[in-house]
Structure formats: C-alpha cells, structure tokens
Protein backbone atom coordinates (compact mmCIF):
# COMPACT_ATOMS: atom_id res chain seq x y z
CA UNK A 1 -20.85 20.47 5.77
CA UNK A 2 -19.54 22.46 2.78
CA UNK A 3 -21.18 26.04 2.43
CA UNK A 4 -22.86 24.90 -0.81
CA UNK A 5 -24.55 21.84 0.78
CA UNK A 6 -26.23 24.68 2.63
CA UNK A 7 -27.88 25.90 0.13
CA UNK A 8 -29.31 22.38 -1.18
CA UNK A 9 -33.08 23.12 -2.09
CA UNK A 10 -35.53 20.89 -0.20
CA UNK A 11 -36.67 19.41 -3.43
CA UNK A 12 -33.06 18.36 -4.70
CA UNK A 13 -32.97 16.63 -1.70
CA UNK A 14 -36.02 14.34 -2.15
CA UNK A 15 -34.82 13.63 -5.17
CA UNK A 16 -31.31 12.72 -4.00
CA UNK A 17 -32.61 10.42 -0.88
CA UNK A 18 -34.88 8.93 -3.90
CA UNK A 19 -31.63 8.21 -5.71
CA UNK A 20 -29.81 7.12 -2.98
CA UNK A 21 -32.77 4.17 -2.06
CA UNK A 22 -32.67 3.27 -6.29
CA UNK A 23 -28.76 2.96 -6.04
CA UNK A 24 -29.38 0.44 -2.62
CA UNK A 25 -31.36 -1.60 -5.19
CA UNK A 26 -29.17 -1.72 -7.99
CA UNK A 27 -31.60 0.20 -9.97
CA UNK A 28 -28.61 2.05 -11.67
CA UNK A 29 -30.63 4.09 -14.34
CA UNK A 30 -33.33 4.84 -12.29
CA UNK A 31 -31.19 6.13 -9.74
CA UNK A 32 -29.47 8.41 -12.51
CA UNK A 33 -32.45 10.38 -13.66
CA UNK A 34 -33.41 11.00 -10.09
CA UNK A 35 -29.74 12.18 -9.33
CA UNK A 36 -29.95 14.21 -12.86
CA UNK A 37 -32.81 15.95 -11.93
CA UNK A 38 -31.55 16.90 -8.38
CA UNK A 39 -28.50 18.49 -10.43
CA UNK A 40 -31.38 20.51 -12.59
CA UNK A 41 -32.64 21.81 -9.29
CA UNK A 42 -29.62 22.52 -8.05
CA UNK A 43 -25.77 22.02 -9.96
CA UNK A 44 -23.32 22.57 -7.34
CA UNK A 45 -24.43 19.51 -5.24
CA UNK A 46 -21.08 17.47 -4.98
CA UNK A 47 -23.18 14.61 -3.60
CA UNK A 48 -25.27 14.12 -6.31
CA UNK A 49 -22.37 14.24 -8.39
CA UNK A 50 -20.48 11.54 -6.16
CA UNK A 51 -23.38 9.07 -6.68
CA UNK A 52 -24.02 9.71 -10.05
CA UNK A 53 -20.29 8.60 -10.50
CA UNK A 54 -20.95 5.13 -8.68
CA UNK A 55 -24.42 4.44 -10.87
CA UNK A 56 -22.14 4.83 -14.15
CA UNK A 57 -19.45 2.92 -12.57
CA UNK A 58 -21.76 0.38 -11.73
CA UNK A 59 -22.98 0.12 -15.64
CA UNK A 60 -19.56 0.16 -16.76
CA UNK A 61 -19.79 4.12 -18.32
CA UNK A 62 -16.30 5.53 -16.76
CA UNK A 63 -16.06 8.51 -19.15
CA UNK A 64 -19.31 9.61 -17.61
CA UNK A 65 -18.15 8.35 -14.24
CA UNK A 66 -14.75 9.96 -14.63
CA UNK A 67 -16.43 13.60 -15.19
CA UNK A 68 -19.08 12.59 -12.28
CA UNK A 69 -15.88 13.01 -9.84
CA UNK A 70 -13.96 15.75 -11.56
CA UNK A 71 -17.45 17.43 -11.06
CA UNK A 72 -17.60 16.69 -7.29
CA UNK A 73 -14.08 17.63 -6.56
CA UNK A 74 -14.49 20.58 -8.45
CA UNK A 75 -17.77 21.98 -6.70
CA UNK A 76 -16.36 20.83 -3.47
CA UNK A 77 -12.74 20.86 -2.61
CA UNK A 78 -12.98 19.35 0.21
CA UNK A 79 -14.87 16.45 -0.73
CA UNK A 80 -13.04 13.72 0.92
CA UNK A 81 -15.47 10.69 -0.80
CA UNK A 82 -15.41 12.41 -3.97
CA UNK A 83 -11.21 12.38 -3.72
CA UNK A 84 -11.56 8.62 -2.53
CA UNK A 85 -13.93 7.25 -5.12
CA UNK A 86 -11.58 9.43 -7.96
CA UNK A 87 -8.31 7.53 -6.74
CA UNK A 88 -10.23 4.29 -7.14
CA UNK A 89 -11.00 4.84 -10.51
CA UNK A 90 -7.46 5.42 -11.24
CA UNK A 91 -6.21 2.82 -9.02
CA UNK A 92 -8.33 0.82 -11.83
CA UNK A 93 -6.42 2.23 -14.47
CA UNK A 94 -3.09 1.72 -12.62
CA UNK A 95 -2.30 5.07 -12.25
CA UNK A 96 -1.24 5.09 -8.90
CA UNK A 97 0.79 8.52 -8.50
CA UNK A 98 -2.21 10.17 -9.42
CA UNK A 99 -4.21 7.59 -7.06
CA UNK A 100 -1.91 8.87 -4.13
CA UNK A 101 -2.68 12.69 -5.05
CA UNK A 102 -6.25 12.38 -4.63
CA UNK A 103 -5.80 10.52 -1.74
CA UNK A 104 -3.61 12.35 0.44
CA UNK A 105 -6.45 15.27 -0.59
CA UNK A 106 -8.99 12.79 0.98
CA UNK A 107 -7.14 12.53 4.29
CA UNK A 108 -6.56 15.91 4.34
CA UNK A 109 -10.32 16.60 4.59
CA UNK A 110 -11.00 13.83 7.32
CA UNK A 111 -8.21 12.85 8.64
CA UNK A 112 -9.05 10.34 11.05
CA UNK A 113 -11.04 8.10 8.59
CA UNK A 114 -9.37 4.37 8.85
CA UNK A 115 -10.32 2.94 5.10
CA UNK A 116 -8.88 6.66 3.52
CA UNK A 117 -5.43 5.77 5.55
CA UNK A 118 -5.55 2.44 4.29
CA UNK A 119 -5.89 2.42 0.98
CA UNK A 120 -3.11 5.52 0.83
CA UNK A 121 -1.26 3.59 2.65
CA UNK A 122 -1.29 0.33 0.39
CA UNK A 123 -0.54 2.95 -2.84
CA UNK A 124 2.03 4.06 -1.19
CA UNK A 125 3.44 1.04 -0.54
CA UNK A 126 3.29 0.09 -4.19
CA UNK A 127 4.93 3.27 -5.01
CA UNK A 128 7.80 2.34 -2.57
CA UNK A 129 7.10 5.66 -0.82
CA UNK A 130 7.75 3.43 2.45
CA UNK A 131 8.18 5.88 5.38
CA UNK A 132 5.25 7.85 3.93
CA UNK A 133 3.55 4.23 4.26
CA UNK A 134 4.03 3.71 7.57
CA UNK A 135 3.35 6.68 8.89
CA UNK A 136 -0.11 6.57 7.52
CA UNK A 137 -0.40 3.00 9.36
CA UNK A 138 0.54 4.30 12.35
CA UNK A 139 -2.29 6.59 11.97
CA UNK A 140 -4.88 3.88 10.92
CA UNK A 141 -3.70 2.21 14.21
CA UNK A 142 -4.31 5.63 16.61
CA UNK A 143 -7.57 5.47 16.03
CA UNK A 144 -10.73 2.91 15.97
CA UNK A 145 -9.42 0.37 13.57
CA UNK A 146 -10.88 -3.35 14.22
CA UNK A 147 -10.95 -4.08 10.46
CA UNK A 148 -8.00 -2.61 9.22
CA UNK A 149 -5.62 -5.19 11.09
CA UNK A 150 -4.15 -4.86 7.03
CA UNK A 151 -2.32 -1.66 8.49
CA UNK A 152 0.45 -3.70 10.77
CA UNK A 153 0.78 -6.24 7.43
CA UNK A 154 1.73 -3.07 5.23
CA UNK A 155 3.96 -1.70 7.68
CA UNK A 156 5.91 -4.59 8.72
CA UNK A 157 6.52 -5.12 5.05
CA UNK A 158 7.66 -1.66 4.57
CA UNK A 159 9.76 -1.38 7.76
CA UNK A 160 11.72 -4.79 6.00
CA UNK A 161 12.35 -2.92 2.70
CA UNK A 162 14.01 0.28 4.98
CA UNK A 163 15.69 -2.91 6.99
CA UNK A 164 14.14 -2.37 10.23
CA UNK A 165 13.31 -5.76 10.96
CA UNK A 166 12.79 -5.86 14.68
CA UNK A 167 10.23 -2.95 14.07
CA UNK A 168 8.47 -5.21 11.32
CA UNK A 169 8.49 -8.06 13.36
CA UNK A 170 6.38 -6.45 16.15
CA UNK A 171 3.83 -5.23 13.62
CA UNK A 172 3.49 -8.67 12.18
CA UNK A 173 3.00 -9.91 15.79
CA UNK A 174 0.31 -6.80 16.16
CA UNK A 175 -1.10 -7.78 12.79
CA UNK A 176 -1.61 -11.99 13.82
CA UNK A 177 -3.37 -10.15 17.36
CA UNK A 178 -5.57 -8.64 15.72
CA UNK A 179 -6.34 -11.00 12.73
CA UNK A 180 -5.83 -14.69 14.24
CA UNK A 181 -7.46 -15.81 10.75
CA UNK A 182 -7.79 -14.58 7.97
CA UNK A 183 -6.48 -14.97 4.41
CA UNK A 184 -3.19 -13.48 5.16
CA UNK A 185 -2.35 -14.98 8.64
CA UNK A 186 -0.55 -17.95 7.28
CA UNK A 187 1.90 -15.69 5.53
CA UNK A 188 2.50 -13.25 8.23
CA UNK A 189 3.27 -16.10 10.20
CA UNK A 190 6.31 -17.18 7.66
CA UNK A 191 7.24 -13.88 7.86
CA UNK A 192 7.62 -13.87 11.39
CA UNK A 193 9.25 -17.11 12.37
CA UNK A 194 11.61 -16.04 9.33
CA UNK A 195 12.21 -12.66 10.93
CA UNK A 196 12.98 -13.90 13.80
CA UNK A 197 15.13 -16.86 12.67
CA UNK A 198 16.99 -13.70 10.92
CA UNK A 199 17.37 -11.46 14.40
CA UNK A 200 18.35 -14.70 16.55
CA UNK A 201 21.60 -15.07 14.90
C-alpha cells in the first residue's frame, strides 16, 4: 500500500466502497459523485481517481477519463492499475509506444501480474520489439498463468520473425496444451504442421 493510501480518511472510504458497488451496477454517474466526493474528503486518493477514470470511460468522456489517470499516476507512482488502465486508453488511440511506456511502469510495480505481461507483451509485439516480447512471455509462463495460454501464441510468432523456428514450434505445441480449443487453435495448428514441414527438410 502506497504511504498516501495510509492516510485515506474513514469517510472517503465509505464513499469509495459506495462508488465501487454503483460502478458494479453500471450506475456510471452515480458512482461519479460518490467518487467526487471521496476526492473532496481527501485528493490524493489514486484509487478514487482510477475509478473515476473507468465511470467516464464507460460514458464515453475520455478527456475527463484521460486526466482521471494522469491524476492517479501522478499521486501515486507506483500505481500499477492506474499505468495499465492509461496504456489502454492509448492502446485505443493507437498510440502504442506510449502504450508500452506505461506498461513496462505497470510491471515494474507488480511484476508478477500475468494480464500486465500480456498485454506488454502483445504491444510489443506490434512494435516488433520481439526479444523484449518474449521475454515478457516467458515471464507470463513462470508464474500462475491458466488463461494466458495467448503468451506461447505471441512468442512462437515472435521467435519466427528472429527465425528461430524450432523454438516457435515448441511454444505453439505449449500454446495447443494449454488451449486445445479456442478461437486461435485452428491457426496455431497451421502454423505448426507448417513449421514443421519447414524443419523436416
């Protein structure tokens, strides 16, 4: 916990855990004046901040959302959902170098969480930052990972773009282990029986 969370009065609280049950019902402007007021009661709470963001995403306001997360980050620099929900916004706006900033900030602050990995991962795919890539998989796969079989899938196709095709056919093997179905299994399987066509000769 970041040392202003500490702080948090106990009334800012109720009226964040109010928030938080309005956001579970999609009661998006009622959950804003709740958050608002825990801000009165107390500004620095990066939380508050961070969920504020998602009721304004949610009603399509990303100026206010935008400054929400700047706002979060800003209070709390270590903030790893605050970094997260950030690089999705500009993942939105296809800004994906500084997506991958924000992101590598996120895993920074908890490094061990599999969706963070992931999704910097997948950006840095895009950005053909391909070692970086699958070094981040790697790390998805070190820990707990049952639904992020995506990991293997992201290496294997970086690992064929640096030409290390025996290495991206075991991942794709990994990847059909631990995803026997799904809506990128037929694909993988190409992939394979292609790769290994390829190394066979």
């Amino acid at each position: 916990m970041a040392a202003p969370d500490l702080k948090i009065p106990a009334k800012a609280r109720k009226e964040f855990d109010k928030a938080s049950d309005l956001l579970s019902q999609k009661e998006w402007q009622k959950a804003i004046e709740r958050l608002r007021r825990a801000l009165d009661l107390y500004p620095n709470y990066a939380a508050a901040y961070n969920n504020l963001a998602v009721a304004y995403g949610q009603l399509g306001d990303r100026l206010y959302e935008r400054e929400a997360l700047e706002h979060a980050i800003k209070i709390n620099d270590h903030f790893a959902a605050g970094f997260v929900n950030l690089a999705r916004f500009y993942i939105k706006d296809n800004d994906l170098p500084q997506a991958e900033t924000l992101l590598v900030k996120a895993t920074a602050a908890d490094p061990t969480n599999p969706e963070t990995l992931t999704l910097l991962a997948r950006v840095e795919f895009v950005e053909k930052h391909y070692e970086e890539a699958i070094v981040n998989c790697h790390k998805v796969h070190a820990v707990a990972h049952e639904r992020y079989a995506l990991v293997h899938y992201i290496a294997a196709r970086a690992l064929e773009h640096l030409n290390r095709l025996r290495e991206a056919a075991t991942e794709l093997q990994t990847f059909l282990q631990e995803e026997p179905a799904g809506p990128r299994t037929e694909d993988a399987r190409k992939e394979l029986a292609s790769l290994e066509e390829h190394l066979a000769r």
